[in-house]
Protein backbone atom coordinates (compact mmCIF):
# COMPACT_ATOMS: atom_id res chain seq x y z
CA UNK A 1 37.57 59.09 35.21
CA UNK A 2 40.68 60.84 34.44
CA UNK A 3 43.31 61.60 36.91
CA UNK A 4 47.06 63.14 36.46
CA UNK A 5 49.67 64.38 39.13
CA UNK A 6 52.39 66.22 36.86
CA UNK A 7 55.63 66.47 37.42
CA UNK A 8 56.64 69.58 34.94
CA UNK A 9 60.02 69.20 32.81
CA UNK A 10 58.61 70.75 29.58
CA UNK A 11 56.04 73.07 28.80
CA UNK A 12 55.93 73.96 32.48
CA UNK A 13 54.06 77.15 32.36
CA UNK A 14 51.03 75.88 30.17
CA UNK A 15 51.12 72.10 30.00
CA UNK A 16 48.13 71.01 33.12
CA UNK A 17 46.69 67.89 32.28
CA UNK A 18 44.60 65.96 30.94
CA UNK A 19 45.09 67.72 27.86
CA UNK A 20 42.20 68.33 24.79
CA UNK A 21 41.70 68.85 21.77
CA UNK A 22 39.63 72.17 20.61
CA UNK A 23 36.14 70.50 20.83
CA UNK A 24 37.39 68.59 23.90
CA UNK A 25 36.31 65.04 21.86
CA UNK A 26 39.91 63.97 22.44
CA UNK A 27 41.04 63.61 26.51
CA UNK A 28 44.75 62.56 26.80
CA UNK A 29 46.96 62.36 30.10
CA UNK A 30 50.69 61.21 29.99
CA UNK A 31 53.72 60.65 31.62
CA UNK A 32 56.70 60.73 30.14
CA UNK A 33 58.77 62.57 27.32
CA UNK A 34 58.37 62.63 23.70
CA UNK A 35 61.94 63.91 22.34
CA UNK A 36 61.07 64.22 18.75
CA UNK A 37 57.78 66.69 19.25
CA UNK A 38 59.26 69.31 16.72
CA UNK A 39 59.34 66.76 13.97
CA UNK A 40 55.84 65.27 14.59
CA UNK A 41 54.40 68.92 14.80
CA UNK A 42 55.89 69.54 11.38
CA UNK A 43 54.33 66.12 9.66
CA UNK A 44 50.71 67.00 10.95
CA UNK A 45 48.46 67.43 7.55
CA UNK A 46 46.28 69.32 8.98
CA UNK A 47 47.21 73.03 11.22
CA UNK A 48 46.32 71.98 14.79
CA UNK A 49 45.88 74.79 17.59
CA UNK A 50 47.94 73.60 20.23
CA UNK A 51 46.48 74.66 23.53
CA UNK A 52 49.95 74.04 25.61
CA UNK A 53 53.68 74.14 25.28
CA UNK A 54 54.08 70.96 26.37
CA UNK A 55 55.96 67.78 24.32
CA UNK A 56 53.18 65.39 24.60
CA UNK A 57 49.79 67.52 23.45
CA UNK A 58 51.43 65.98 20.08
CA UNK A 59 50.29 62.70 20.66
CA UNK A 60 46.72 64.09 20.70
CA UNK A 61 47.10 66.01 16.95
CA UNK A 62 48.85 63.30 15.51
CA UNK A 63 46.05 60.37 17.02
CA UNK A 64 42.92 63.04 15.51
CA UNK A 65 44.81 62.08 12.14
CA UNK A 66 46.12 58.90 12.28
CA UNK A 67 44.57 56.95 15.13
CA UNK A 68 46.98 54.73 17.07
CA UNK A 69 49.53 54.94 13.80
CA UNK A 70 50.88 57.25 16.52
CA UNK A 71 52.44 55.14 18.73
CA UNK A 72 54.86 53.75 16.37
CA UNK A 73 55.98 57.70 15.38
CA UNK A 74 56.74 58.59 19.30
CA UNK A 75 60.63 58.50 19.94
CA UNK A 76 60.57 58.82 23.54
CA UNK A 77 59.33 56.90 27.47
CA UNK A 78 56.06 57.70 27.89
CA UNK A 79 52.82 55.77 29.46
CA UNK A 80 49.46 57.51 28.39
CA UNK A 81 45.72 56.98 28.11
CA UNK A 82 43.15 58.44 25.67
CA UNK A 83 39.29 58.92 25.51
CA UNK A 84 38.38 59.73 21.94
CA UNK A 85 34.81 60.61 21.73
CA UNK A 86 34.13 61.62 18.67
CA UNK A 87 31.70 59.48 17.72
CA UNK A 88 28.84 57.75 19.57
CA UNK A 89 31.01 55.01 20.35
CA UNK A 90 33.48 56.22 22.80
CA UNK A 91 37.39 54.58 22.19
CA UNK A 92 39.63 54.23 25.02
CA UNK A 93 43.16 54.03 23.80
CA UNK A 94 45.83 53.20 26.69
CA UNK A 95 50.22 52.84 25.16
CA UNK A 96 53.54 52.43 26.71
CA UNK A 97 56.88 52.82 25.53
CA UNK A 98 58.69 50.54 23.77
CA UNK A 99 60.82 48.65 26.56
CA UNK A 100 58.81 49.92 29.53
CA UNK A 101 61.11 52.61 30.57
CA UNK A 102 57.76 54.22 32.32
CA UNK A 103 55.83 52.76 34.51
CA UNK A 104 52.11 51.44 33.39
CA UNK A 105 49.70 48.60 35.03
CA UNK A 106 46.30 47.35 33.92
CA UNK A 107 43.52 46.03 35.97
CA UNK A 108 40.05 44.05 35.81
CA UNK A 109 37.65 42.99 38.58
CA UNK A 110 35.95 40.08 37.40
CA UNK A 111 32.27 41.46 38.68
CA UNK A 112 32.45 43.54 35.91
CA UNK A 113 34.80 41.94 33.18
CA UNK A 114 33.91 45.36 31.25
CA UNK A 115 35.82 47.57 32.91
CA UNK A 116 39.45 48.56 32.77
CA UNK A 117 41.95 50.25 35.73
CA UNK A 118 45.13 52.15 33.91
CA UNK A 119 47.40 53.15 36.89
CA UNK A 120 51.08 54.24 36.87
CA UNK A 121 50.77 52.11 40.22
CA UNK A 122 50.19 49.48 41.45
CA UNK A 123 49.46 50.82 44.45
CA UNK A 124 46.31 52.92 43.23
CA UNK A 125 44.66 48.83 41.64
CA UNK A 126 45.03 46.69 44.31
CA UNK A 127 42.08 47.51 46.62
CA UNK A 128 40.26 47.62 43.89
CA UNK A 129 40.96 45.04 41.29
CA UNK A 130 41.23 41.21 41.91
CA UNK A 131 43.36 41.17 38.15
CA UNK A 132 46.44 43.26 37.73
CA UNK A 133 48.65 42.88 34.96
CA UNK A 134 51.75 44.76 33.93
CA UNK A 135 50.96 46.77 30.70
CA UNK A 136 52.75 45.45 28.02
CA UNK A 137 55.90 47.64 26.45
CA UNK A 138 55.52 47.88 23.14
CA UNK A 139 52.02 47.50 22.81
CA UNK A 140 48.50 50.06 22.98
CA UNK A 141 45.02 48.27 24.65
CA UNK A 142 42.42 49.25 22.22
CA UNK A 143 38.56 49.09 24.05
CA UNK A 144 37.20 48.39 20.74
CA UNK A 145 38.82 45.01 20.36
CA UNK A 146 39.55 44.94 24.37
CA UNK A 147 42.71 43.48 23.21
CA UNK A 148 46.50 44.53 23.25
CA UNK A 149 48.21 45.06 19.97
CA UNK A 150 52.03 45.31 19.55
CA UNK A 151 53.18 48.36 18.21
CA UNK A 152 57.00 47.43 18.31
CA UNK A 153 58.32 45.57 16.27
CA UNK A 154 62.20 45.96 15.48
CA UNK A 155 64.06 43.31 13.29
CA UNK A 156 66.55 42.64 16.80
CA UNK A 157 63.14 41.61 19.11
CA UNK A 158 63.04 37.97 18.15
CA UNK A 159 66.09 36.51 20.73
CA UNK A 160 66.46 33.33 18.32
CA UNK A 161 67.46 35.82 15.41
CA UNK A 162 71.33 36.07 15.87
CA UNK A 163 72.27 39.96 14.76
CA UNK A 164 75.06 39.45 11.69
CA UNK A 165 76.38 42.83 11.44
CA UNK A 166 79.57 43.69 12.11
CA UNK A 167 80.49 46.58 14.87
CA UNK A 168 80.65 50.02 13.11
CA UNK A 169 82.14 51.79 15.93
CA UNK A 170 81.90 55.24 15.04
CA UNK A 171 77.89 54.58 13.88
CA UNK A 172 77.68 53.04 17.97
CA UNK A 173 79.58 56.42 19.21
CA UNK A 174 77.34 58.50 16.94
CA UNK A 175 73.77 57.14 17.64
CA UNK A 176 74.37 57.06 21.25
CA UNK A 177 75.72 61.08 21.50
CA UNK A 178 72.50 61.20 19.54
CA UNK A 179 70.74 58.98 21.84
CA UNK A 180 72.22 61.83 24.57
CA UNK A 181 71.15 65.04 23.06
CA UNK A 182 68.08 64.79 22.21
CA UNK A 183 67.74 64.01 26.58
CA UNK A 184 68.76 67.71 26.80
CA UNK A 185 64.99 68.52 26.12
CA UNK A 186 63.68 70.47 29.47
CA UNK A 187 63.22 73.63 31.14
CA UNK A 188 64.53 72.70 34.00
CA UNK A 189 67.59 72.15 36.42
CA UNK A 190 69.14 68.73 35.30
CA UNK A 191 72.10 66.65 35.61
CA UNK A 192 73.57 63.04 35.28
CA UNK A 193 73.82 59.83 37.87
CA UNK A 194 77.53 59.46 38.17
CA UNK A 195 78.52 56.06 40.24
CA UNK A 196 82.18 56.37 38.28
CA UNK A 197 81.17 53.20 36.05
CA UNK A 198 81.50 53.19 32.33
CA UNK A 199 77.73 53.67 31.34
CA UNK A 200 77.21 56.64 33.89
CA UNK A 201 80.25 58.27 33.02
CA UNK A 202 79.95 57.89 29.36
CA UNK A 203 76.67 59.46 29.64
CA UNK A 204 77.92 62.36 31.64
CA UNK A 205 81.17 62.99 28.90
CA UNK A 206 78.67 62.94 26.33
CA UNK A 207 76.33 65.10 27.97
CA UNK A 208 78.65 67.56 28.81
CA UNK A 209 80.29 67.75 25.65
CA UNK A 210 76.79 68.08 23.78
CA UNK A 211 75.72 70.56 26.33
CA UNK A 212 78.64 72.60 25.34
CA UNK A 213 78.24 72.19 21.78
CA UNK A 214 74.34 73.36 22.23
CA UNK A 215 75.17 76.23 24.19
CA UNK A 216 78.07 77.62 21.72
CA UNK A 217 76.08 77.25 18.59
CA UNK A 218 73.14 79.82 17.13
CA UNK A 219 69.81 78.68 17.93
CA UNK A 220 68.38 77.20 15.20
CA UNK A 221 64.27 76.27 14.01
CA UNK A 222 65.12 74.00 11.70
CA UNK A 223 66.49 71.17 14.73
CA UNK A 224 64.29 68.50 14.79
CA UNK A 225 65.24 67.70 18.56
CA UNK A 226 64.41 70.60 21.39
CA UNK A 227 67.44 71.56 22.88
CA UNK A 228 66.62 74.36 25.51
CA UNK A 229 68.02 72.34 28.52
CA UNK A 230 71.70 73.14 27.44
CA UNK A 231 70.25 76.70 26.19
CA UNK A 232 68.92 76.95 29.79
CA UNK A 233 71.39 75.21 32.00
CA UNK A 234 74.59 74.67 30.31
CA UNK A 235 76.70 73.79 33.25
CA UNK A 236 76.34 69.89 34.33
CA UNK A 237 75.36 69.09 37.29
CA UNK A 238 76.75 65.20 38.54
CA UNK A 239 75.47 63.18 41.47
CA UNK A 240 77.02 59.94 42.88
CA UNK A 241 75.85 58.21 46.25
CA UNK A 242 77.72 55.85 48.48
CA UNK A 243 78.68 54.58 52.05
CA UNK A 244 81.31 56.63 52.92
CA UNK A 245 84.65 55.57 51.18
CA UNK A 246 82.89 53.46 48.83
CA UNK A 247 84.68 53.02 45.06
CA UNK A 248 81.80 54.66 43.24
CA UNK A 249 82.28 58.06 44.84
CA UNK A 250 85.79 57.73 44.67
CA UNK A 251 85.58 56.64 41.17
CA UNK A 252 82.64 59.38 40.49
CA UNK A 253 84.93 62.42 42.00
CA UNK A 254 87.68 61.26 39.31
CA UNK A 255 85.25 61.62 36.80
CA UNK A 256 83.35 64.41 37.46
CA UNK A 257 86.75 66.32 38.15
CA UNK A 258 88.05 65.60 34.28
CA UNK A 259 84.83 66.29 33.04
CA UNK A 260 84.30 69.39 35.14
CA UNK A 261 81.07 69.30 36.62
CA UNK A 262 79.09 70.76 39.48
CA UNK A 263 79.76 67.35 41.29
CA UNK A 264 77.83 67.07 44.31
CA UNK A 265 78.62 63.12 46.86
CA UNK A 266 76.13 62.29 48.98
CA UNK A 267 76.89 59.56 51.50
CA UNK A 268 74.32 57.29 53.67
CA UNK A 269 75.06 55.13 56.63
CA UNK A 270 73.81 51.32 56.85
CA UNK A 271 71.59 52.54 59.36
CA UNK A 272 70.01 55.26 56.94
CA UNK A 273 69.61 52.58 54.29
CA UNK A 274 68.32 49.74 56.37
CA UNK A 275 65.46 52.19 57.55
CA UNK A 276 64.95 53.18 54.02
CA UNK A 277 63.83 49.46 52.61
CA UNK A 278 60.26 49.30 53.92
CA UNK A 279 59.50 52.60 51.69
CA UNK A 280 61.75 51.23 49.23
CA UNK A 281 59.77 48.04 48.87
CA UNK A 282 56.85 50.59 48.87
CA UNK A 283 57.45 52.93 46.12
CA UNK A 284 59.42 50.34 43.90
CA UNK A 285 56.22 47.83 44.47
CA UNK A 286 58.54 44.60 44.04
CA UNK A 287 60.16 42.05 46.18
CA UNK A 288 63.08 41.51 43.76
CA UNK A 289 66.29 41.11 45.75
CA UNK A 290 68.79 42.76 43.56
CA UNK A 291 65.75 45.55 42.83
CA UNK A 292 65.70 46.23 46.17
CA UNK A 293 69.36 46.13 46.90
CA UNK A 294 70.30 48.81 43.90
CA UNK A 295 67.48 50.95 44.57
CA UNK A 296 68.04 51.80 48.22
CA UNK A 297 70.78 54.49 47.54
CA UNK A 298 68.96 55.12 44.16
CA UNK A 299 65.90 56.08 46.60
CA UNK A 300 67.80 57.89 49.08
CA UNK A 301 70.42 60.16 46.27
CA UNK A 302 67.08 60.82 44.76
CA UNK A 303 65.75 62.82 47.91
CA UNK A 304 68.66 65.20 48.07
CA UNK A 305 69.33 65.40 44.37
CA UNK A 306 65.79 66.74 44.63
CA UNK A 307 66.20 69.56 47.35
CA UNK A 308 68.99 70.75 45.57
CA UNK A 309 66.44 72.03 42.67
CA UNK A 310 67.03 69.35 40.03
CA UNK A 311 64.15 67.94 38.91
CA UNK A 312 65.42 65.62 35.72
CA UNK A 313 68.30 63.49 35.14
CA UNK A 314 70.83 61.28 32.76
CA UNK A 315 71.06 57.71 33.78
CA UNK A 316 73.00 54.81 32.18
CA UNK A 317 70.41 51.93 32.94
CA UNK A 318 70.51 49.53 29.66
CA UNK A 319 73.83 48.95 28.92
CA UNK A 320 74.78 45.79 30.35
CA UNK A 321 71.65 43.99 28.78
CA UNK A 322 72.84 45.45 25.39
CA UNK A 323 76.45 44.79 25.55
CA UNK A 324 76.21 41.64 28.30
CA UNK A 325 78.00 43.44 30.48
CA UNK A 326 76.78 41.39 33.65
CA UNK A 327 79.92 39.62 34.29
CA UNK A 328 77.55 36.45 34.52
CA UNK A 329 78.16 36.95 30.49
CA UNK A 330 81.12 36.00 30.89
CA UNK A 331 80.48 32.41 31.33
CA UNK A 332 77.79 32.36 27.62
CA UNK A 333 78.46 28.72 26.48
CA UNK A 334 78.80 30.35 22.63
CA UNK A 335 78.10 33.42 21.13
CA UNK A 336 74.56 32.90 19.75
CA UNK A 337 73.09 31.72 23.70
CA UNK A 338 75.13 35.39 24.53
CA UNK A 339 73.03 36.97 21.81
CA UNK A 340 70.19 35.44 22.51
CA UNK A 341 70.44 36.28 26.39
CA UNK A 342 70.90 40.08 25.22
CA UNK A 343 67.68 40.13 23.74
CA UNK A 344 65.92 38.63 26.60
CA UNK A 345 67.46 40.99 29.27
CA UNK A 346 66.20 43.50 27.29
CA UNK A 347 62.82 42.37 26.95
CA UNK A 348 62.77 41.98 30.67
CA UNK A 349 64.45 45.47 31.57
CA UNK A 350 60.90 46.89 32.46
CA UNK A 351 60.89 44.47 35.64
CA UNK A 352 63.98 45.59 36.83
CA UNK A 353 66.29 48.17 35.73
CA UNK A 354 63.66 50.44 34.30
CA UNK A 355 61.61 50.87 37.34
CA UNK A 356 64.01 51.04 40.00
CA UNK A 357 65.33 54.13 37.90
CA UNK A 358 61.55 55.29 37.18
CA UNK A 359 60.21 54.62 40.22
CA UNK A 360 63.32 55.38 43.28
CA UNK A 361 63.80 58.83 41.28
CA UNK A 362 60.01 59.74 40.89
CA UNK A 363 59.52 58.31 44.95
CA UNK A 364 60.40 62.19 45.43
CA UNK A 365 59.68 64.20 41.95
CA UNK A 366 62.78 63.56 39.84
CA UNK A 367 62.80 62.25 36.50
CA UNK A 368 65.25 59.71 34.75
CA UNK A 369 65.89 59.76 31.54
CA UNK A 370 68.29 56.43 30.28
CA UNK A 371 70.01 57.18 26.53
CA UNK A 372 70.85 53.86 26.05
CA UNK A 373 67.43 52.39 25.63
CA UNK A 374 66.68 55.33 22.94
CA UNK A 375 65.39 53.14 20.00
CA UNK A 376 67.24 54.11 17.38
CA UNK A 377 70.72 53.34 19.10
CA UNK A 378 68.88 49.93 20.15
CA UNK A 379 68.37 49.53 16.66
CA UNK A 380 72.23 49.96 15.61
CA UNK A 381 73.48 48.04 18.73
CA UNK A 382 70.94 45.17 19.04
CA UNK A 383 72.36 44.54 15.57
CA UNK A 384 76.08 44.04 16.13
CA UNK A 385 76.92 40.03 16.04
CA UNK A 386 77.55 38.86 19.18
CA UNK A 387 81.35 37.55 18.34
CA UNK A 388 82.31 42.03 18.58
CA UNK A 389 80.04 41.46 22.22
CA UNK A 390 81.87 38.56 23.70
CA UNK A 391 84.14 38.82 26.82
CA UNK A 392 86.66 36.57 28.38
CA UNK A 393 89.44 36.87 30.57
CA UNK A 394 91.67 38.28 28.16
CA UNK A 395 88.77 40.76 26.87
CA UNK A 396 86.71 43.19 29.41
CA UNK A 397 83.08 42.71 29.32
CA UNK A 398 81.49 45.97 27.07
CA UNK A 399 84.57 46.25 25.23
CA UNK A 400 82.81 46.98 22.06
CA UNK A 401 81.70 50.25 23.64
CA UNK A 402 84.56 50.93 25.21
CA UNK A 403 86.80 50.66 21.90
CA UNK A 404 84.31 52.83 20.50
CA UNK A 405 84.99 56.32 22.51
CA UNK A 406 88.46 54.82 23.26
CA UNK A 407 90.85 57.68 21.28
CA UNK A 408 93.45 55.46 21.71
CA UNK A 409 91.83 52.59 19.23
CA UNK A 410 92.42 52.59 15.77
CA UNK A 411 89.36 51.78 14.60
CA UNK A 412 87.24 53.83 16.20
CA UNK A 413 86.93 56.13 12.98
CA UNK A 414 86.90 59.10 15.03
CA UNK A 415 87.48 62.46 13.04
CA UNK A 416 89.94 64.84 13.55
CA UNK A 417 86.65 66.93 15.35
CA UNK A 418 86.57 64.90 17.86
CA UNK A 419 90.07 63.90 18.37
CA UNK A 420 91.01 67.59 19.06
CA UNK A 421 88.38 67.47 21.84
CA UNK A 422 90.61 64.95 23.79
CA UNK A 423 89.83 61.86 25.60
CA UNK A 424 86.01 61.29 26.81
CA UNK A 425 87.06 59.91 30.19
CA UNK A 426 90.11 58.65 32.05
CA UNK A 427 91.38 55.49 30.59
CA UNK A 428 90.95 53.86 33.93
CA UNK A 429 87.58 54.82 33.84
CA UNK A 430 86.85 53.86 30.68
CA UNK A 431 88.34 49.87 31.16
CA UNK A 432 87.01 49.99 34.89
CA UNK A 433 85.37 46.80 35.85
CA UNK A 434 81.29 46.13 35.65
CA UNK A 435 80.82 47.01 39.59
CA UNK A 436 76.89 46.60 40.03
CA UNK A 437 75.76 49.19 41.88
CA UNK A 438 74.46 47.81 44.49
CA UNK A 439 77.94 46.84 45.24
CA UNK A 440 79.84 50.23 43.73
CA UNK A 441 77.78 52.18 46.91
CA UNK A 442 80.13 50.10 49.20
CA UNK A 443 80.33 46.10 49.44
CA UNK A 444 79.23 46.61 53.25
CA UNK A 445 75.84 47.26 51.87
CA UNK A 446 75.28 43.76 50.49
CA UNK A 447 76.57 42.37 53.22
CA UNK A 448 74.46 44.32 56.25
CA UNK A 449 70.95 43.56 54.20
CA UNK A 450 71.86 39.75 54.72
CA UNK A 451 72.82 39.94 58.41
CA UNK A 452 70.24 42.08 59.05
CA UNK A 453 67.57 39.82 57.37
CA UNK A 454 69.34 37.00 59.09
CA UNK A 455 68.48 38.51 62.27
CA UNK A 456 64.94 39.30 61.71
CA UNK A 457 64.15 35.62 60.05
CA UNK A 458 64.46 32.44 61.82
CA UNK A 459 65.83 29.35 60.48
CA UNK A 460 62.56 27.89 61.16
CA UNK A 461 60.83 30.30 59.22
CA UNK A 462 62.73 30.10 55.95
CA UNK A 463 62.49 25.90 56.44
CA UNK A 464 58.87 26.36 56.05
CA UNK A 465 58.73 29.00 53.47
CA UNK A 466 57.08 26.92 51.17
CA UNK A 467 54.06 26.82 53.26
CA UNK A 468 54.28 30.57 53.86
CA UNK A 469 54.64 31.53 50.46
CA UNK A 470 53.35 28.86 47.98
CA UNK A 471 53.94 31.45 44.60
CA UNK A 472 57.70 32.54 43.96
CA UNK A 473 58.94 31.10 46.97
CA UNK A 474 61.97 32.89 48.64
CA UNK A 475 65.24 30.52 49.02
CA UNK A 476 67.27 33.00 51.54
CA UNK A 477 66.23 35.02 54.32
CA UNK A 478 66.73 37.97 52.67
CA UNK A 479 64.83 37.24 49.64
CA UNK A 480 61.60 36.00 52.45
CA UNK A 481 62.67 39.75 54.38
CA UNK A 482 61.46 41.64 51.36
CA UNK A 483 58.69 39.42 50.33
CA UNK A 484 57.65 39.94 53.66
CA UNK A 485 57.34 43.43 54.08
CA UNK A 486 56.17 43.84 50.45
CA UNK A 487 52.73 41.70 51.29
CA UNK A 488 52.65 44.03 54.26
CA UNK A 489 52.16 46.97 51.81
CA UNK A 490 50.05 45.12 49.07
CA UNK A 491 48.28 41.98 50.87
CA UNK A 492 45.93 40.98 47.63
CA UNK A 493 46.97 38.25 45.38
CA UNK A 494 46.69 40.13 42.55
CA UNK A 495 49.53 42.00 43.41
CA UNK A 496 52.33 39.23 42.70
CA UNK A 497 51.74 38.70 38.95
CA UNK A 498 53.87 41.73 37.93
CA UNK A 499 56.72 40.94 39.91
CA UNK A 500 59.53 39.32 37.96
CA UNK A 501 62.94 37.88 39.62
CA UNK A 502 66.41 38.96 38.56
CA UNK A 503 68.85 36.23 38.46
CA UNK A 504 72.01 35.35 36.68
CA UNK A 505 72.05 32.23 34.51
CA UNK A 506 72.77 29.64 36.69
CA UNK A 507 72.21 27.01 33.86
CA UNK A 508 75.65 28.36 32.69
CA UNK A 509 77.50 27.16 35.70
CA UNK A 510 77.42 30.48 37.90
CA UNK A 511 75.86 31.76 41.09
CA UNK A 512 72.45 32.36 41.56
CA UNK A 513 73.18 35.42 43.95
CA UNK A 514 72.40 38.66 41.52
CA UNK A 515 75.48 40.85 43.07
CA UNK A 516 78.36 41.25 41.07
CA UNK A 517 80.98 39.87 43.52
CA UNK A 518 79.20 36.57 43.64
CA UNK A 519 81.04 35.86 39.78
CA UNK A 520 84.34 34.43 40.71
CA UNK A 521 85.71 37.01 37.44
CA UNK A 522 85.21 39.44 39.80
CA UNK A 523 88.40 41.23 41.40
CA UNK A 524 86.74 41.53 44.59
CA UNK A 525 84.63 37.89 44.40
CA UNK A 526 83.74 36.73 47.83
């Protein structure tokens, strides 16, 4: 059985799924994006008649030649499943994306070992399976060997490999505008997260200035990246969300006023938020504290970004686990255990990061799309030695991207193109402080979820959490809130192995709490 509920960003008029081949002996349904579709049309051997317009009936042509070769030539997020039936032994092929930016699960009941659940949920496995397993970024499940293989495999992966290249900062600047435009791909209304931060609003000056650039030049067949979206819609559209008075929509308005967007502040009351967890918890399917704290607004923007028409936008998840811009970083005993630590966070980004921006956007039909965790700019970034990475209290934390759309620094290499352009953002924008977002919304937020969970668990009850919860334990009351109301929603065992909890390194002498202002380099520490 094969079932899809599409949300339509390209291809729109033609692209219903699951999609086939002409003899129908290929079945494929997807999620996701694949950015370099042109390019992958152009390599196939053989002419292919494509039935659709949409980005992903690709992967089908370019599996009927090369079998599951394919997943290694898709530059994109995407989870998918295949039937391939062309033979009398029917193959069931099942990929995700290299770090996990979509969504995927895989489950087993142990009455019939045989089988396999794909699911884009959790919530659509666990009244049926007693095994369920987060599907593996990186890798395709292959029913012929009933194994997973990994399909990505960059030189960077390994986090005991310490990166020895030094920081070319114009390649950084260039891959990631790369990284930007070829996010442009849709034919719908789109715009950009803006919280005011560095990563969101170097996302948005890119965008914008790409978007222009699109929309000025001829059209041209010979791009190998589809770039109707700033054809279509070349004026940017920015969201930021926020108790009301909070830095990131004071920071955002600053922004979005240099760059000159459509900016559009939406503001929530603790009330509004509070009420909002239990579908939170829900829809993100996790009991992770700082998940759970960051998506909330995430969850609640996403609802009225939606019924303004906008049905895709730019995010900047990614860069703090590239750059170590948590300002736990800060306290790395040397640079290789900072390097190293990259690496990991990255690995791990599909338990956190990645689906609170998949999962709080698509709650209500919106798509995220996050530049910085586009492979290729991975590939130049995961590369830079950690000494260009390192922070201290004499050097910001994400300098190295900072320096290198900084027109002020001298070796940024940019050209006199660019230079004539002006600045990318404000300079106190640019050198603003990692605020986590949780925090950036307003630090009352933080602050009500742990008297309000202090209210609604007893002292007694968190003594004896142990007994309660024997797996993963909760150490605070709001941590045993969440856990809580997430075994309310999904009461099976099953359900705990793919939940993974984000916490600093407290092995390098700092708190354990995940917000921001718990780091005494904080401005704002409490």
């Amino acid at each position: 059985i094969i079932c899809h509920e599409r949300l339509a960003i390209v291809g729109i008029d033609t692209g219903a799924q699951p999609l086939t081949n002409e003899d129908e002996t290929l079945i494929l349904t997807v999620n996701g994006e694949i950015y370099n579709h042109k390019k992958l049309e152009g390599e196939l051997k053989h002419p292919a008649k494509f039935k659709t317009h949409s980005d992903c009936e690709v992967i089908l042509h370019t599996y009927n030649e090369i079998g599951t070769d394919v997943c290694a030539k898709l530059d994109g997020m995407f989870s998918w499943a295949l039937l391939d039936r062309r033979s009398d032994k029917t193959r069931f092929v099942a990929a995700r994306d290299p770090i996990g930016i979509t969504t995927l699960y895989i489950g087993r009941v142990s009455a019939h070992p045989e089988t396999v659940f794909i699911s884009s949920e959790l919530k659509s496995l666990n009244e049926e399976c007693d095994q369920i397993d987060e599907f593996p970024p990186g890798h395709y499940f292959d029913s012929h060997t009933n194994q997973f293989h990994r399909y990505f495999e960059p030189d960077w992966w390994a986090p005991k490999r310490i990166a020895t290249n030094p920081v070319d900062y114009r390649q950084l600047r260039e891959s990631l505008t790369a990284a930007v435009r070829k996010r442009l791909m849709t034919e719908v209304p789109y715009g950009v997260l803006l919280s005011g931060g560095l990563d969101s609003s170097l996302i948005s000056a890119i965008a914008v200035r790409e978007a222009h650039r699109i929309s000025a030049a001829a059209q041209s067949d010979a791009e190998d990246i589809d770039t109707r979206g700033a054809r279509y819609y070349p004026r940017m559209h920015s969201f930021s969300v926020g108790l009301p008075g909070a830095p990131d929509l004071l920071a955002a308005r600053k922004v979005a006023k240099f760059l000159k967007t459509a900016h559009h502040e939406f503001t929530y009351t603790v009330q509004e938020g509070l009420d909002a967890v239990a579908d939170v918890i829900y829809h993100l399917e996790t009991y992770d504290v700082t998940t759970i704290r960051a998506s909330t607004p995430m969850y609640l923007m996403s609802r009225k970004i939606k019924s303004t028409g906008v049905k895709m936008v730019l995010s900047g998840e990614g860069s703090d686990e590239v750059f170590g811009g948590y300002l736990y970083f800060h306290y790395a005993p040397n640079a290789d255990d900072f390097h190293s630590e990259t690496v990991s966070r990255v690995h791990n980004l599909h338990t956190s990061d990645c689906l609170r921006a998949n999962k709080s956007t698509m709650a209500w039909g919106l798509e995220a799309r996050v530049p910085f965790l586009d492979k290729e700019f991975l590939q130049v970034a995961m590369n830079v030695r950690p000494q260009d990475k390192l922070c201290s209290k004499d050097l910001m934390e994400k300098a190295i991207i900072r320096r290198a759309f900084d027109v002020e620094f001298a070796d940024a290499g940019f050209t006199d193109e660019e230079l004539a352009q002006g600045p990318y953002l404000p300079r106190d924008v640019l050198w603003r402080q990692k605020e986590q977002f949780s925090d950036g919304v307003g630090y009352s937020w933080i602050d009500s979820l742990k008297e309000w969970a202090g209210r609604r668990v007893s002292d007694a009850s968190l003594a004896a959490a142990k007994e309660r919860f024997p797996f993963d334990t909760p150490e605070t009351k709001e941590a045993y809130l969440y856990r809580e109301i997430f075994e309310q929603h999904f009461p099976q065992k099953a359900c705990l192995a793919s939940v993974v909890r984000w916490v600093p390194r407290t092995d390098w002498g700092c708190s354990a709490d995940p917000s921001g202002r718990a780091q005494k380099i904080h401005e704002k520490a409490y």
